[in-house]
PDB file of N, CA and C in Angstrom:
ATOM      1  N   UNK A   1      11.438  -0.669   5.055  1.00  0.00           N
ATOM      2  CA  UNK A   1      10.525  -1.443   4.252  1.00  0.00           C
ATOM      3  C   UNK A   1      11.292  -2.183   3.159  1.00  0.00           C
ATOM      4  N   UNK A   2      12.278  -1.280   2.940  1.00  0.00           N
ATOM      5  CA  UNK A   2      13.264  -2.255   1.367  1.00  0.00           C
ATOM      6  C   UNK A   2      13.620  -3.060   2.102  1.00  0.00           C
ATOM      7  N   UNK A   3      14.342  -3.112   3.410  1.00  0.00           N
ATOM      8  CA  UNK A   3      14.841  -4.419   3.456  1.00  0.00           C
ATOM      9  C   UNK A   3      14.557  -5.270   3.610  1.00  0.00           C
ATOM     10  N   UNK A   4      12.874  -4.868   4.148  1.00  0.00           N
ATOM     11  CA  UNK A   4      12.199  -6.173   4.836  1.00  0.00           C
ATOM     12  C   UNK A   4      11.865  -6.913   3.379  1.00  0.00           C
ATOM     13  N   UNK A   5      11.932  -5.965   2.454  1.00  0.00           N
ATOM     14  CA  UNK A   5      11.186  -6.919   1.013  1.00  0.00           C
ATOM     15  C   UNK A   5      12.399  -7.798   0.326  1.00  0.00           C
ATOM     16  N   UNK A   6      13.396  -7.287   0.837  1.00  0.00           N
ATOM     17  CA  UNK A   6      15.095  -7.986   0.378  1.00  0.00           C
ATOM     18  C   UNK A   6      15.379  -9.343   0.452  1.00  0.00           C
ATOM     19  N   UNK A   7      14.537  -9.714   1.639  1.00  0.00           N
ATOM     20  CA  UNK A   7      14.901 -10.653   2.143  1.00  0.00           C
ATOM     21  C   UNK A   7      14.304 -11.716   1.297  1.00  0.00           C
ATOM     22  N   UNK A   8      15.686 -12.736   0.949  1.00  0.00           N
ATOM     23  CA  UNK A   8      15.055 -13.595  -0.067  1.00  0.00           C
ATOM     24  C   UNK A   8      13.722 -14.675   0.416  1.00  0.00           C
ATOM     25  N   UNK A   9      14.142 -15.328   1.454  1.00  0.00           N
ATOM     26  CA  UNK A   9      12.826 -16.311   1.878  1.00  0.00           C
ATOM     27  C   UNK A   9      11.711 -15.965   3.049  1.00  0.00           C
ATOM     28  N   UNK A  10      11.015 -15.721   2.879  1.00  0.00           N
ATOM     29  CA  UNK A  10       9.407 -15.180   3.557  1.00  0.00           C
ATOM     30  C   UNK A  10       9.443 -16.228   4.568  1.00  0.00           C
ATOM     31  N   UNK A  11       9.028 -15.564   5.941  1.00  0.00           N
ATOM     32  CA  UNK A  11       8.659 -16.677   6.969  1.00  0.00           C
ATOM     33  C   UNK A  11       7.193 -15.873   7.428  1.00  0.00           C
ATOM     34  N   UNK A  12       6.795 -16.904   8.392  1.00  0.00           N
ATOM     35  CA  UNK A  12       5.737 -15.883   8.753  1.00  0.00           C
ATOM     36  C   UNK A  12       5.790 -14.755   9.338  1.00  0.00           C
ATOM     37  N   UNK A  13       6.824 -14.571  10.471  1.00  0.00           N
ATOM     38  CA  UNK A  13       7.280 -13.933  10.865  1.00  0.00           C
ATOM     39  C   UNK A  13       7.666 -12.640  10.073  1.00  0.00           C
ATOM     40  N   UNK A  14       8.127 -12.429   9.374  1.00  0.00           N
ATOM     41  CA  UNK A  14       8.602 -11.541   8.211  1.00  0.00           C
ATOM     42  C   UNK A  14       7.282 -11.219   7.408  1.00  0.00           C
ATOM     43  N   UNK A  15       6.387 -11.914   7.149  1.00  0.00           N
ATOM     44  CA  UNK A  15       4.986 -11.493   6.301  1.00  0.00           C
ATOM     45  C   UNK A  15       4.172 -10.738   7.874  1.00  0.00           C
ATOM     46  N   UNK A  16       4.505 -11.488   8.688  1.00  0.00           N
ATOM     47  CA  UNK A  16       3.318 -10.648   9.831  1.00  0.00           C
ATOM     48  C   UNK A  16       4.505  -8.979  10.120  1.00  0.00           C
ATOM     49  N   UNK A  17       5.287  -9.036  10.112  1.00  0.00           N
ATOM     50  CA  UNK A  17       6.265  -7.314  10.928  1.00  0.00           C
ATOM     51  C   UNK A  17       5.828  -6.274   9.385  1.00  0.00           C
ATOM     52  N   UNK A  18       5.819  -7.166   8.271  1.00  0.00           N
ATOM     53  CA  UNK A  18       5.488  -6.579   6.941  1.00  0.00           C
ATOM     54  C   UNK A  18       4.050  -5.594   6.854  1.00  0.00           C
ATOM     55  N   UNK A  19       3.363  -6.797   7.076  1.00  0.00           N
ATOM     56  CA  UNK A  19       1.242  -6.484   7.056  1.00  0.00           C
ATOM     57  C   UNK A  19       1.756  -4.923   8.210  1.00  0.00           C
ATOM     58  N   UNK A  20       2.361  -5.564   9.391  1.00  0.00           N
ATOM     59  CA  UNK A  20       2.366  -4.387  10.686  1.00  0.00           C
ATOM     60  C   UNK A  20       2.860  -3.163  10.185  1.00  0.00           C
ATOM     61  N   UNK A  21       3.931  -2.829   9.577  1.00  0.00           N
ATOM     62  CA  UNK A  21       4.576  -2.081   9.132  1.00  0.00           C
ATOM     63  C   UNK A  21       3.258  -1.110   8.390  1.00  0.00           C
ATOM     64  N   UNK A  22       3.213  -2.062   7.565  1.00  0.00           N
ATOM     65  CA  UNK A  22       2.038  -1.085   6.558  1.00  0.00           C
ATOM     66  C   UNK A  22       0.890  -0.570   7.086  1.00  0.00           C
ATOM     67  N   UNK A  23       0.468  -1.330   8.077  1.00  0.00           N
ATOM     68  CA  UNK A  23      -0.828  -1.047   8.566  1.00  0.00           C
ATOM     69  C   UNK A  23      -1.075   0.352   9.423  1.00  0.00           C
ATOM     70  N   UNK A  24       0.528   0.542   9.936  1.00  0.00           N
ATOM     71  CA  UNK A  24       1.344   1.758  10.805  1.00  0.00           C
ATOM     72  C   UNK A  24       1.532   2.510   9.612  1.00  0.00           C
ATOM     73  N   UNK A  25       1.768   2.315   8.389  1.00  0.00           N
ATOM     74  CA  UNK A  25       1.865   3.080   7.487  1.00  0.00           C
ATOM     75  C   UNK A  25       0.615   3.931   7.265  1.00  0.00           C
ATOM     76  N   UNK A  26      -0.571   3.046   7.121  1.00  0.00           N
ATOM     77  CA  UNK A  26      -1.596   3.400   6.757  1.00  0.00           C
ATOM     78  C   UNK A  26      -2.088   4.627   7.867  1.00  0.00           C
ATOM     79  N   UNK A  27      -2.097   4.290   9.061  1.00  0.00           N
ATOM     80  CA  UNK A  27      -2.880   4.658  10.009  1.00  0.00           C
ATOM     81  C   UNK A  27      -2.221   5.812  10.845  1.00  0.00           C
ATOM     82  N   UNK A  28      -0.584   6.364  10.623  1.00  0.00           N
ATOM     83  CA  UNK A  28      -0.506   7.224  11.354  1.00  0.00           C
ATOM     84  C   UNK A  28       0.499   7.916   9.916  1.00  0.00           C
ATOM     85  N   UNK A  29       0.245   7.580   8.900  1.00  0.00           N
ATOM     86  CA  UNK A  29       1.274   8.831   7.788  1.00  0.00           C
ATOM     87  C   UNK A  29       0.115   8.923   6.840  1.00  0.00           C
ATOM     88  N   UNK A  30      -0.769   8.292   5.962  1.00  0.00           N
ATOM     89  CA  UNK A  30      -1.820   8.263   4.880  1.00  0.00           C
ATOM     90  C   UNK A  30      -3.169   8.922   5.635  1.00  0.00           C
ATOM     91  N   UNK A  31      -3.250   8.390   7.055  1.00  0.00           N
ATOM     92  CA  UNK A  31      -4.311   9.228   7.355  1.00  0.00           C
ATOM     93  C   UNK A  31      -4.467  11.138   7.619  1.00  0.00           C
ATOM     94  N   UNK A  32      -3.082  11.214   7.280  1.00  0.00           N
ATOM     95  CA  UNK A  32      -3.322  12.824   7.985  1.00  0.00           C
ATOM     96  C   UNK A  32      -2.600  13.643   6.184  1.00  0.00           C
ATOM     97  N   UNK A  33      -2.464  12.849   5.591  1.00  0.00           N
ATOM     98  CA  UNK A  33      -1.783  13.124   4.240  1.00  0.00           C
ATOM     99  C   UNK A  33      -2.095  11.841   3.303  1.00  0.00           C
ATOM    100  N   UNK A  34      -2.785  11.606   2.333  1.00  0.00           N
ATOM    101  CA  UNK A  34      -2.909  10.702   1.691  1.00  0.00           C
ATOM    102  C   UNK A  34      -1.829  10.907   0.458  1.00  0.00           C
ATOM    103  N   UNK A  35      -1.665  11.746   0.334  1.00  0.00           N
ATOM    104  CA  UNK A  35      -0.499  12.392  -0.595  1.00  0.00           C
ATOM    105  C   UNK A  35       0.749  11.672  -0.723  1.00  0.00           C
ATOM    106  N   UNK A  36       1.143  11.191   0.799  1.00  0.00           N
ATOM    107  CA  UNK A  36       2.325  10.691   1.321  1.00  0.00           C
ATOM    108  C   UNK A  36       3.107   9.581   0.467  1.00  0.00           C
ATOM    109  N   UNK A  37       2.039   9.179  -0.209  1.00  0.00           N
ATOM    110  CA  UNK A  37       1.784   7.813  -0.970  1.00  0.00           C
ATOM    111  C   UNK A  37       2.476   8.080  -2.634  1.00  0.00           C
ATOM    112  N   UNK A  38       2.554   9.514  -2.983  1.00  0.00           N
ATOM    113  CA  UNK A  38       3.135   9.440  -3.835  1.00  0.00           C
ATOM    114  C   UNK A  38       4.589   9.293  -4.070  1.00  0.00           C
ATOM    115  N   UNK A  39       5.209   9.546  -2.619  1.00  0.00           N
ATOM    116  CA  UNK A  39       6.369   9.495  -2.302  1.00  0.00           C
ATOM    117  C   UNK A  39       7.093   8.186  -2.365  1.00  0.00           C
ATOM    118  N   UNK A  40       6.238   7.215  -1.522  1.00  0.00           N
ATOM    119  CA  UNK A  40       6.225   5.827  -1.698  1.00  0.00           C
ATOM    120  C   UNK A  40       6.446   5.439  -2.898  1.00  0.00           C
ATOM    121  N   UNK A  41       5.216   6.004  -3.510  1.00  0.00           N
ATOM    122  CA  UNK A  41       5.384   5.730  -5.233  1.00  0.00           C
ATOM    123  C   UNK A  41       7.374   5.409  -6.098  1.00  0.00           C
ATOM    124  N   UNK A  42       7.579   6.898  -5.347  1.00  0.00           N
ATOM    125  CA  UNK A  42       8.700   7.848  -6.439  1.00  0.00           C
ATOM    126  C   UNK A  42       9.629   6.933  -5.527  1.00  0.00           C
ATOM    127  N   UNK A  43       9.793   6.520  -4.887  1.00  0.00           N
ATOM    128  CA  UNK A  43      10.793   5.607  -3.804  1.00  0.00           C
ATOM    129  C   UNK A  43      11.180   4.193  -3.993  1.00  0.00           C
ATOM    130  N   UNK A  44       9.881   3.795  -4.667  1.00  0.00           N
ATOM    131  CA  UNK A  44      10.253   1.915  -5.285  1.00  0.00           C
ATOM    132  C   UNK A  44      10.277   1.737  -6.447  1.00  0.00           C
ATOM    133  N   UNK A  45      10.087   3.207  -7.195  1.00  0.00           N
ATOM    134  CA  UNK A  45       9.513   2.950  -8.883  1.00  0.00           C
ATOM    135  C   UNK A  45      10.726   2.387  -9.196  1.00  0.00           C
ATOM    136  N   UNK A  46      11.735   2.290  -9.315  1.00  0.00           N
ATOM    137  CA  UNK A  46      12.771   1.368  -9.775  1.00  0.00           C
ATOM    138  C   UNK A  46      12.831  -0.237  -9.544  1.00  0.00           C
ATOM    139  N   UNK A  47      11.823  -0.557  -8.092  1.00  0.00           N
ATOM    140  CA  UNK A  47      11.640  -2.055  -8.057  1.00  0.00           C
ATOM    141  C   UNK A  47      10.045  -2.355  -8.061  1.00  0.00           C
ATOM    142  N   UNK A  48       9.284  -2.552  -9.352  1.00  0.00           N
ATOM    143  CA  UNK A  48       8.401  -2.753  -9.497  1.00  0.00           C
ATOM    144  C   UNK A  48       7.515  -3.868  -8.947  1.00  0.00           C
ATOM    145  N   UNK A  49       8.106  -5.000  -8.553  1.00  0.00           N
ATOM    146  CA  UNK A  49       7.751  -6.089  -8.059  1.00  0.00           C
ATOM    147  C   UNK A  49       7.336  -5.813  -6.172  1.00  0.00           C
ATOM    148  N   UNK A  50       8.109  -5.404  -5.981  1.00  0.00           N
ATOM    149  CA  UNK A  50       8.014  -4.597  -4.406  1.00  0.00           C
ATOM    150  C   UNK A  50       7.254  -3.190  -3.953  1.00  0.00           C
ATOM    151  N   UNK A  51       6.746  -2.687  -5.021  1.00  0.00           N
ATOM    152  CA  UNK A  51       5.523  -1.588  -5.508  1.00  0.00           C
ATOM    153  C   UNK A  51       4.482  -2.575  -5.442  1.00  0.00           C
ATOM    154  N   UNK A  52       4.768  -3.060  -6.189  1.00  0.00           N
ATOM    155  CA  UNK A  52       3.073  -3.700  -6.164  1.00  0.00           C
ATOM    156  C   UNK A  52       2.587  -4.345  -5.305  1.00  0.00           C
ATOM    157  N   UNK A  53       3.450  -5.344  -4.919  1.00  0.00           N
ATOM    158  CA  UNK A  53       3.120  -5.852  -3.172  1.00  0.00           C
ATOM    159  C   UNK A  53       3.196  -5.087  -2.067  1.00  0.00           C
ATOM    160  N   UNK A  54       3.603  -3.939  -2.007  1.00  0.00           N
ATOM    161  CA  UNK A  54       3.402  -2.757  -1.278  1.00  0.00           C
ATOM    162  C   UNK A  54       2.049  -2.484  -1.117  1.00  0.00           C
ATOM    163  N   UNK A  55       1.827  -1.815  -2.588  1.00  0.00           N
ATOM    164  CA  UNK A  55       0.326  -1.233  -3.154  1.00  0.00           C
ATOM    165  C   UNK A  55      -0.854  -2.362  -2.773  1.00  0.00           C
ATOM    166  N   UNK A  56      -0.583  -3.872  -3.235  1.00  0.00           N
ATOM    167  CA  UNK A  56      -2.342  -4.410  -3.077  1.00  0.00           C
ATOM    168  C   UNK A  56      -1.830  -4.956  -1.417  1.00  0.00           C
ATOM    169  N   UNK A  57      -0.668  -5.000  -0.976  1.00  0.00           N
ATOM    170  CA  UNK A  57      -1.196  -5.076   1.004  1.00  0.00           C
ATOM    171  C   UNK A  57      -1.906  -3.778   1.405  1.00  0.00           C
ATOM    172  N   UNK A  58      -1.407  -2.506   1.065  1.00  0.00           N
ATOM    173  CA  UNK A  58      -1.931  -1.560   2.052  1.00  0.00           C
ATOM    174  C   UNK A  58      -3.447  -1.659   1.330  1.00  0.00           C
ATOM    175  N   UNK A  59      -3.922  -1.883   0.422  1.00  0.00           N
ATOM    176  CA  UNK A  59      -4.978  -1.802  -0.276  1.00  0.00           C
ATOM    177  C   UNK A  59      -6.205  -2.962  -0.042  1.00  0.00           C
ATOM    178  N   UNK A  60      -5.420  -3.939   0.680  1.00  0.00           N
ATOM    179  CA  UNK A  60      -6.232  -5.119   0.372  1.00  0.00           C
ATOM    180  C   UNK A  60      -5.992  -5.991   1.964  1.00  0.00           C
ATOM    181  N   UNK A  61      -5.409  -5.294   2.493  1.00  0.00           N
ATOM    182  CA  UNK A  61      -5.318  -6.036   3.914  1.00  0.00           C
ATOM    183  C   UNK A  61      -5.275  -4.818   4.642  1.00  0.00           C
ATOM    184  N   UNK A  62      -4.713  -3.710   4.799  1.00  0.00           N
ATOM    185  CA  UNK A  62      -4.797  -2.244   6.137  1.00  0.00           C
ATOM    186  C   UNK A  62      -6.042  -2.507   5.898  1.00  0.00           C
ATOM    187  N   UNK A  63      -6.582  -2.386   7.330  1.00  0.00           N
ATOM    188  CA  UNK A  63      -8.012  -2.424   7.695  1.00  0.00           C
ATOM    189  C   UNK A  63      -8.409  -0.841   7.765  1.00  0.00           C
ATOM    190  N   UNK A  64      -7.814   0.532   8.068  1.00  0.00           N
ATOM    191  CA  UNK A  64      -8.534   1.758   7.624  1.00  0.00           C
ATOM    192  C   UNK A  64      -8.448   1.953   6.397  1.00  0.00           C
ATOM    193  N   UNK A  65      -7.927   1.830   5.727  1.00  0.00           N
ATOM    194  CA  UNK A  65      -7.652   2.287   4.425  1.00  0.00           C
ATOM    195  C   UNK A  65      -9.210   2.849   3.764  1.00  0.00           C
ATOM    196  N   UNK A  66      -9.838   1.974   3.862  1.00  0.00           N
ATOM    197  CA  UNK A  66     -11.545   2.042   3.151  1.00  0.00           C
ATOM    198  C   UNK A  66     -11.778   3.530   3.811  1.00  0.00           C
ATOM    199  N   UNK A  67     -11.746   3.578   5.007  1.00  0.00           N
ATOM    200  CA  UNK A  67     -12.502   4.486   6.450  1.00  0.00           C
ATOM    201  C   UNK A  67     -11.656   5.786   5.511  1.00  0.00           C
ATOM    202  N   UNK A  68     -10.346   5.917   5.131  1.00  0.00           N
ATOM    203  CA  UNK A  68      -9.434   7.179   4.610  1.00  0.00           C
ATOM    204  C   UNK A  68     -10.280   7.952   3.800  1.00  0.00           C
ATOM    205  N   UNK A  69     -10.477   6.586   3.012  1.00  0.00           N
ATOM    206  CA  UNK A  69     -10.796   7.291   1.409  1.00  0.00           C
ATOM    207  C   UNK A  69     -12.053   8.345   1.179  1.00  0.00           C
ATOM    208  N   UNK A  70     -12.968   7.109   2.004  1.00  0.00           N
ATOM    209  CA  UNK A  70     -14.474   7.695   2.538  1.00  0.00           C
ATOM    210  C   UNK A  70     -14.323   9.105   3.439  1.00  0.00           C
ATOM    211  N   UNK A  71     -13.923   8.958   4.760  1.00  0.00           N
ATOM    212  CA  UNK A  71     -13.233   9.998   5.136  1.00  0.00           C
ATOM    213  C   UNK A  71     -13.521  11.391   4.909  1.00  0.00           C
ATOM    214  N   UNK A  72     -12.344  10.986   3.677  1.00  0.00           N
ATOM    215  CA  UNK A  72     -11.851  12.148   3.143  1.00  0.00           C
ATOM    216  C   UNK A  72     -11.956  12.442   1.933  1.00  0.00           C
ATOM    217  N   UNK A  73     -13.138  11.828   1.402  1.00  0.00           N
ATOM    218  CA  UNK A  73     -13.197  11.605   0.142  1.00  0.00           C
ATOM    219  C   UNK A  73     -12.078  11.812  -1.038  1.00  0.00           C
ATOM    220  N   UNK A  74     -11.859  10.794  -0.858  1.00  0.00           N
ATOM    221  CA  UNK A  74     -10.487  10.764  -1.505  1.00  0.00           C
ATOM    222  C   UNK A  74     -10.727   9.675  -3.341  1.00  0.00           C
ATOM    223  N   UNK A  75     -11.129  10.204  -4.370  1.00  0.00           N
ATOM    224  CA  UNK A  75     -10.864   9.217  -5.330  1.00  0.00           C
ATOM    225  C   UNK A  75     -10.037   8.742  -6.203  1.00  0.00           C
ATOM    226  N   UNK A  76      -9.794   7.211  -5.525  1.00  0.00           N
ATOM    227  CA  UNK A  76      -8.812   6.547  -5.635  1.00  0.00           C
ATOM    228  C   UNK A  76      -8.277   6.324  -7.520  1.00  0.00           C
ATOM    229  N   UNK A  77      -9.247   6.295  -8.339  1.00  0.00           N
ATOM    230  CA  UNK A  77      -9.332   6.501  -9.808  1.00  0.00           C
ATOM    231  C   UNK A  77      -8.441   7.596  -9.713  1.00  0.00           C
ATOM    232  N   UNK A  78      -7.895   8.601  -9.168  1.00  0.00           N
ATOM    233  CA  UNK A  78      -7.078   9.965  -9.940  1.00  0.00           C
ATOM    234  C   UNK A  78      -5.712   9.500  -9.162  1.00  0.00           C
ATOM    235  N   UNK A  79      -5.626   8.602  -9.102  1.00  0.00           N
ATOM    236  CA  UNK A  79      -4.117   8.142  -8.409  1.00  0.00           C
ATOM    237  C   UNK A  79      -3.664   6.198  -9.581  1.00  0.00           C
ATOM    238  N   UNK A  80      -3.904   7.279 -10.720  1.00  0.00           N
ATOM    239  CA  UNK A  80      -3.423   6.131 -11.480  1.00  0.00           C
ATOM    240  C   UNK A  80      -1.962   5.560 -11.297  1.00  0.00           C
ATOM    241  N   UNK A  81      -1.164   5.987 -10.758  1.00  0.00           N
ATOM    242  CA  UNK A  81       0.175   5.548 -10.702  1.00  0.00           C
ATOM    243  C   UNK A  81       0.061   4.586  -9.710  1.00  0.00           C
ATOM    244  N   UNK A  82      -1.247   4.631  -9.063  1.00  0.00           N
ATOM    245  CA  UNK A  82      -1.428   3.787  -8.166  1.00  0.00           C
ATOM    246  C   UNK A  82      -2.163   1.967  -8.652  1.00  0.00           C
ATOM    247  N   UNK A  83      -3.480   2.518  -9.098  1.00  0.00           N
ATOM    248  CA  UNK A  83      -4.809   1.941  -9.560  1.00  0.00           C
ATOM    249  C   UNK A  83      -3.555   0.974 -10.624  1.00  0.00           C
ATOM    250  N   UNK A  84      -2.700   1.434 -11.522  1.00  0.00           N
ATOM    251  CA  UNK A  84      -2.243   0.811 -12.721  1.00  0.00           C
ATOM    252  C   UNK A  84      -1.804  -0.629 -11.813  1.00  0.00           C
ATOM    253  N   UNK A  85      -1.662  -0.556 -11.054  1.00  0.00           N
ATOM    254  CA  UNK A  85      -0.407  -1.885  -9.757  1.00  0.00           C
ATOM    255  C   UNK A  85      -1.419  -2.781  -8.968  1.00  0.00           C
ATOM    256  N   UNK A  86      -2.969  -2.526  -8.865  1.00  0.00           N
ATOM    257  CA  UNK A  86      -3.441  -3.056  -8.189  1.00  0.00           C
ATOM    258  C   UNK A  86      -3.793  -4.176  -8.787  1.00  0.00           C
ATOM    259  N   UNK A  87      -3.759  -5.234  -8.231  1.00  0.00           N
ATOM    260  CA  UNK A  87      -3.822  -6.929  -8.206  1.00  0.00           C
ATOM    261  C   UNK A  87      -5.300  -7.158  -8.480  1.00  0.00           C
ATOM    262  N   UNK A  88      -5.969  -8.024  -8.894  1.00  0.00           N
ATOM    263  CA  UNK A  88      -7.624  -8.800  -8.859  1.00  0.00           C
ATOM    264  C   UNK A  88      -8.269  -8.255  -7.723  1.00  0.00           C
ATOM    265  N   UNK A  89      -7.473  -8.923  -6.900  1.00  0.00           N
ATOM    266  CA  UNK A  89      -8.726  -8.669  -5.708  1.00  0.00           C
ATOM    267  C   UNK A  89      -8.669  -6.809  -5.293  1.00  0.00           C
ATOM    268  N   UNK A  90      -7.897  -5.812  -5.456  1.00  0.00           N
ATOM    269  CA  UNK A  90      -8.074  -4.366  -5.079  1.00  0.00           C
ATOM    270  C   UNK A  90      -8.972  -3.898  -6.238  1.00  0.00           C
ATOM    271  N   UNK A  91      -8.500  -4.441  -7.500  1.00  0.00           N
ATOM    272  CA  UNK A  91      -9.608  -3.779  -8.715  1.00  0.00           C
ATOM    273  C   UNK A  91     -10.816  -4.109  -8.171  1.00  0.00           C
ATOM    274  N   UNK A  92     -11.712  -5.411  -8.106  1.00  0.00           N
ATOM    275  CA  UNK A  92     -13.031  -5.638  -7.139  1.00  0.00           C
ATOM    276  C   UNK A  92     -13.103  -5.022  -6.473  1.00  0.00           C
ATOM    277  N   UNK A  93     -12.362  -4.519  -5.466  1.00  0.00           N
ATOM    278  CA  UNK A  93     -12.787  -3.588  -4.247  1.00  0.00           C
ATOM    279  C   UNK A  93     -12.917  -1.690  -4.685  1.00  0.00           C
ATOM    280  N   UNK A  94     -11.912  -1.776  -5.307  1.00  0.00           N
ATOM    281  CA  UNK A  94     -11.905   0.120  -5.397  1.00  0.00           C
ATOM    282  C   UNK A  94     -12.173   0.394  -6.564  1.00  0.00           C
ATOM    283  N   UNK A  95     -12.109  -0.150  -7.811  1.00  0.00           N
ATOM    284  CA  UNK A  95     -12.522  -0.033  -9.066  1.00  0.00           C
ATOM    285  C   UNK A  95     -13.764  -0.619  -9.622  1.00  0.00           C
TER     286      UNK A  95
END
């Protein structure tokens, strides 16, 4: 995932293996452990800019993500290390 974010110029190509990546993120490591995510956390906290575009894709484009939370009732408010990174459009949605 770091490297794919390394890369200085974005093609589409590189934004679509990105969305995929995460969406595989979402759907076969967050669904059976939502926890997993804090790891993620403790893994980019040194590149903040690449956290956060991490955080509002899986948040704002993974299509289960909603289905997790509900799920498993999971509230997303007690994962402030999270909530603090989310962009306009994830605050509208989960906050």
């Amino acid at each position: 995932m770091a490297e794919c974010l390394s890369v200085e110029h974005s093609s589409s190509y590189r934004d679509y293996c990105f969305r995929m990546l995460l969406q595989n993120y979402v759907t076969y490591i967050l669904y059976f452990n939502f926890d997993e995510l804090n790891d993620l956390v403790d893994y980019f906290n040194n590149t903040p800019l690449w956290y956060e575009q991490i955080i509002n894709t899986i948040f704002t484009d993974a299509i289960f993500i909603q289905k997790i939370l509900r799920d498993n009732r999971i509230d997303i408010t007690k994962y402030k290390n999270i909530t603090d990174f989310f962009n306009e459009n994830a605050r509208s949605i989960y906050l």
